[in-house]
N, C-alpha and C. Protein backbone atom coordinates (compact mmCIF):
# COMPACT_ATOMS: atom_id res chain seq x y z
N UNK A 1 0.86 -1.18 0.00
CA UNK A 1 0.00 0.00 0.00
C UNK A 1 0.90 1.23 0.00
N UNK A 2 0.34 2.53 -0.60
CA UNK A 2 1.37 2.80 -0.89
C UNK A 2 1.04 4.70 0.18
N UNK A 3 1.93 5.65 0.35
CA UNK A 3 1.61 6.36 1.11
C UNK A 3 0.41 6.76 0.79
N UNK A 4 -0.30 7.30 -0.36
CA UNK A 4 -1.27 8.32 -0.61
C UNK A 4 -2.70 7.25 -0.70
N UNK A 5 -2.28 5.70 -0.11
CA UNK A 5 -4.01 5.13 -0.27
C UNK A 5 -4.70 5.27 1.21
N UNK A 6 -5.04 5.72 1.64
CA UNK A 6 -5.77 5.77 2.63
C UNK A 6 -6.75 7.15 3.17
N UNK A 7 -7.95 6.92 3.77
CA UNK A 7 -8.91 7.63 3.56
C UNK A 7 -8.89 9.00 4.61
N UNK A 8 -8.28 8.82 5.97
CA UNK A 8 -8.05 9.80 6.74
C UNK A 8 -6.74 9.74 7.49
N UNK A 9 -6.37 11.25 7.44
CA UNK A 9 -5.03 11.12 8.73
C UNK A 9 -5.16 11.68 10.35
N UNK A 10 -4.25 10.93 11.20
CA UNK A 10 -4.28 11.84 12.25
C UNK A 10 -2.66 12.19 12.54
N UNK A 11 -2.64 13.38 12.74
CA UNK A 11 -1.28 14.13 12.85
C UNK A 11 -0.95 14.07 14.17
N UNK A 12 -0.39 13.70 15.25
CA UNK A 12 -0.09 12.99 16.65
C UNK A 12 1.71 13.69 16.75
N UNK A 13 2.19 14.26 15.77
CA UNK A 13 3.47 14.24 15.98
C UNK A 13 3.26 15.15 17.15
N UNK A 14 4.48 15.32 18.24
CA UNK A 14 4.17 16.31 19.27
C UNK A 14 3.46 15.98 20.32
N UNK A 15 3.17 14.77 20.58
CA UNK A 15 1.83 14.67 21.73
C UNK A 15 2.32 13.41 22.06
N UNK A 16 2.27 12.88 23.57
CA UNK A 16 3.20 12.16 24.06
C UNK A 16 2.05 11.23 24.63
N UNK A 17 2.28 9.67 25.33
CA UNK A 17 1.21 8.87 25.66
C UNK A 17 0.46 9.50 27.04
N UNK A 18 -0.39 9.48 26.91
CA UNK A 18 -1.73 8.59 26.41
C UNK A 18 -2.76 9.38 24.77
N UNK A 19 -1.68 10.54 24.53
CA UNK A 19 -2.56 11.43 23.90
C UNK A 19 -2.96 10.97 22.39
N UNK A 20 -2.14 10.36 21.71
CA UNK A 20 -2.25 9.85 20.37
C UNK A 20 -2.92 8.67 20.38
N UNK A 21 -3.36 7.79 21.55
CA UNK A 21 -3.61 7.17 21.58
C UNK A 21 -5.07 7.22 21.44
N UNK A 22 -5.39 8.36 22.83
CA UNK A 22 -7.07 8.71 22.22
C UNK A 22 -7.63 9.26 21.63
N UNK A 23 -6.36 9.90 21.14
CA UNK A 23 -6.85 11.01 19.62
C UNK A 23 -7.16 9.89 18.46
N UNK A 24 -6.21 8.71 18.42
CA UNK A 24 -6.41 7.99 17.59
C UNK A 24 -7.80 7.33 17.95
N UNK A 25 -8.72 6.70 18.94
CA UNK A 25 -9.55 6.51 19.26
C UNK A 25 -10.51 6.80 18.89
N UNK A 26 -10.84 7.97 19.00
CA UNK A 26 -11.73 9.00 18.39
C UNK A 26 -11.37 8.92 16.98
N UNK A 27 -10.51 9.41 16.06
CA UNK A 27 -10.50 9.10 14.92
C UNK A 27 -10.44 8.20 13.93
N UNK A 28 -10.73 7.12 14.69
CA UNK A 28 -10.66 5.85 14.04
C UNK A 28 -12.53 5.53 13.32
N UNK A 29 -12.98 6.30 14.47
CA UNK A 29 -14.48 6.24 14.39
C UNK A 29 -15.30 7.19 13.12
N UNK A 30 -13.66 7.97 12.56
CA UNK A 30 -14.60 8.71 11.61
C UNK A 30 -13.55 8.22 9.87
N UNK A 31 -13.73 6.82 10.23
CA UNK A 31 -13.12 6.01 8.95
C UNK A 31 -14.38 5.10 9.10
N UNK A 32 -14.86 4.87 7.89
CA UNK A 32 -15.54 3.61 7.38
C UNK A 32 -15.14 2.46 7.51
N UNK A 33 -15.86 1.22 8.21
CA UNK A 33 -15.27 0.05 8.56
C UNK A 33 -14.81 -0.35 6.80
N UNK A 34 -13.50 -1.09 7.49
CA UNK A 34 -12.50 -1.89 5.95
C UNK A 34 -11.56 -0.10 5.65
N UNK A 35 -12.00 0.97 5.74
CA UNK A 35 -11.34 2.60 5.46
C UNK A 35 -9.93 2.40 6.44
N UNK A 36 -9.49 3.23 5.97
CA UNK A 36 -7.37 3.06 6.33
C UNK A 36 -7.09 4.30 6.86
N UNK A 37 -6.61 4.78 8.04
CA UNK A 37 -6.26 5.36 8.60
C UNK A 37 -4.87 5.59 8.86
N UNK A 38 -4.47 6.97 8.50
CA UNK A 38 -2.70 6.61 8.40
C UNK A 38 -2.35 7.61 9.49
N UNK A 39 -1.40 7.31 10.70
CA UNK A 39 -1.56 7.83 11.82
C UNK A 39 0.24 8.57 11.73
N UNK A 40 0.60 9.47 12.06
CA UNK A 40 1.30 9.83 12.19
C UNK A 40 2.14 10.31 13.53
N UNK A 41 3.08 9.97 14.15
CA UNK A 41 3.06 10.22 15.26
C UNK A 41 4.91 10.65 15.86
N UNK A 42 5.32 11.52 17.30
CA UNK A 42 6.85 11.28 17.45
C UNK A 42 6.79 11.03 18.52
N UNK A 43 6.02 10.08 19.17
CA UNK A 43 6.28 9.65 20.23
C UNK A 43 6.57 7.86 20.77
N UNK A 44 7.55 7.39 20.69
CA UNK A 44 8.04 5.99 20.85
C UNK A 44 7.21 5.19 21.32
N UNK A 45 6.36 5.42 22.30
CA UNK A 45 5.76 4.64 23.01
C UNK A 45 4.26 4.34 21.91
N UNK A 46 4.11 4.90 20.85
CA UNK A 46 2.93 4.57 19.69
C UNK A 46 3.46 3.19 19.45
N UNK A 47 4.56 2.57 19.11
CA UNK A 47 5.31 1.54 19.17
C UNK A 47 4.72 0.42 19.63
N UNK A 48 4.33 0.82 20.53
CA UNK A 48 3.45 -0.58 21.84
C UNK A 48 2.55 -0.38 21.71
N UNK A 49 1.76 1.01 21.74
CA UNK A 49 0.69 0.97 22.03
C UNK A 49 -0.64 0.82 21.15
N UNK A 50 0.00 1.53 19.62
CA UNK A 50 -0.72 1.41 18.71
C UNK A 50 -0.95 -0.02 18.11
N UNK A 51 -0.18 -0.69 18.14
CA UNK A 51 -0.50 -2.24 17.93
C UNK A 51 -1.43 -2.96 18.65
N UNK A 52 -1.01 -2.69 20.10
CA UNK A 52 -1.97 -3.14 20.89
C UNK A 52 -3.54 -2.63 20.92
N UNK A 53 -3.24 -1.29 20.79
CA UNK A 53 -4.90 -0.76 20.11
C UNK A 53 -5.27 -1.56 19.48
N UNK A 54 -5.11 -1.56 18.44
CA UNK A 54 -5.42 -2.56 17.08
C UNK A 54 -6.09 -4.14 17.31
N UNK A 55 -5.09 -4.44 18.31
CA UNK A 55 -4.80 -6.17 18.68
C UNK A 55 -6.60 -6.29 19.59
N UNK A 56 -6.71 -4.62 20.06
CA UNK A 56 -7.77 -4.94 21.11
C UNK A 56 -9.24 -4.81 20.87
N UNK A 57 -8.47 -3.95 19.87
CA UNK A 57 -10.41 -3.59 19.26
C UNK A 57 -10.66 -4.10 17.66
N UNK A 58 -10.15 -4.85 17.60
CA UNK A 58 -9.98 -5.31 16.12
C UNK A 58 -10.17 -4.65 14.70
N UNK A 59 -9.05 -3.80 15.13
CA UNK A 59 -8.19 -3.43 13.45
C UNK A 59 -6.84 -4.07 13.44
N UNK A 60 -6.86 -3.80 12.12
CA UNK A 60 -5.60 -4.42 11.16
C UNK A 60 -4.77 -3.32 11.06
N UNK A 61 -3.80 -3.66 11.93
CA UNK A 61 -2.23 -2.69 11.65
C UNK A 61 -1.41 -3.18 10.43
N UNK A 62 -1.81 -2.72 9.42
CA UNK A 62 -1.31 -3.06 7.76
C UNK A 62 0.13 -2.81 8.22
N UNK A 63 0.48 -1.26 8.68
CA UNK A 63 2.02 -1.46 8.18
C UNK A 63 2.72 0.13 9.65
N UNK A 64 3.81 -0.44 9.61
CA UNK A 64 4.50 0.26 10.40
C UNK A 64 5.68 0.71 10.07
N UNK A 65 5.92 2.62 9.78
CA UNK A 65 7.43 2.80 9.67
C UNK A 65 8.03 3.77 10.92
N UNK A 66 8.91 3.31 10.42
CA UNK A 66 10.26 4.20 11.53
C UNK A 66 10.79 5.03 10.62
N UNK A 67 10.69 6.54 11.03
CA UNK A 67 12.04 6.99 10.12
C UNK A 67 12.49 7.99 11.02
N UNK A 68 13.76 7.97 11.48
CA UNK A 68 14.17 8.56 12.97
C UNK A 68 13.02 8.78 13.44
N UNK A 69 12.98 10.34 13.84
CA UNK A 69 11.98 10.18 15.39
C UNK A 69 10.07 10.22 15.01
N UNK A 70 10.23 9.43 13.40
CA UNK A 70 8.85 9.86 13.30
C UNK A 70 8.16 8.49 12.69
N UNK A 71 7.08 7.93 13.45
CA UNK A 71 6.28 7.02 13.35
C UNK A 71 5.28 6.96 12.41
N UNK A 72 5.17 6.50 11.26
CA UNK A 72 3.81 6.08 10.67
C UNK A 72 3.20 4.81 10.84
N UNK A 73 1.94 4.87 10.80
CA UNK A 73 1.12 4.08 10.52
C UNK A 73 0.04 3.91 9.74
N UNK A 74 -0.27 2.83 9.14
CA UNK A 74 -1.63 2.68 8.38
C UNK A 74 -2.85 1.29 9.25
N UNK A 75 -4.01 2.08 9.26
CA UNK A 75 -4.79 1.26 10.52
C UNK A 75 -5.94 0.97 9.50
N UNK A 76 -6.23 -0.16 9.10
CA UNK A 76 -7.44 -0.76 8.55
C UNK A 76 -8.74 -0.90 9.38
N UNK A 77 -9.72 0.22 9.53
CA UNK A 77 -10.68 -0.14 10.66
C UNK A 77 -11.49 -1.39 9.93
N UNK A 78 -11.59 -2.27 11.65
CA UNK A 78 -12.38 -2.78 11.32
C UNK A 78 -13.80 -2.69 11.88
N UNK A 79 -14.64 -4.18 12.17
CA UNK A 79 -16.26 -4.20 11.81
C UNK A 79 -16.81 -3.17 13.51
């Protein structure tokens, strides 16, 4: 998948845990179930936590990058 497929972003860089986490929360809810959410974030601890989001409420963490201090993600909501 490639950067520009997905339907909404959330911009998280700057905001440290628990904050991206429930920002992501909330914005997950304004993607269409199967819709891709590409999360952006500079805080390390998205690392753990955003997966585990995923793992808990069942979405699909398609893909994860590192590029120094800045985290992407793409979040497949699901049902």
């Amino acid at each position: 998948m490639s950067a520009t497929e997905y339907d909404l972003e959330l911009d998280a860089r700057g905001l440290f845990c628990p904050e991206p986490v429930m920002m992501l929360h909330n914005r997950i809810n304004d993607v269409q179930p199967g819709g891709v959410l590409r999360v952006v974030a500079t805080d390390p601890s998205t690392t753990r936590d955003i997966p585990r989001f995923c793992q808990f409420l069942g979405h699909e963490l398609i893909s994860k990058v590192e590029d120094d201090d800045l985290f992407v993600y793409l979040i497949r909501r699901g049902q």
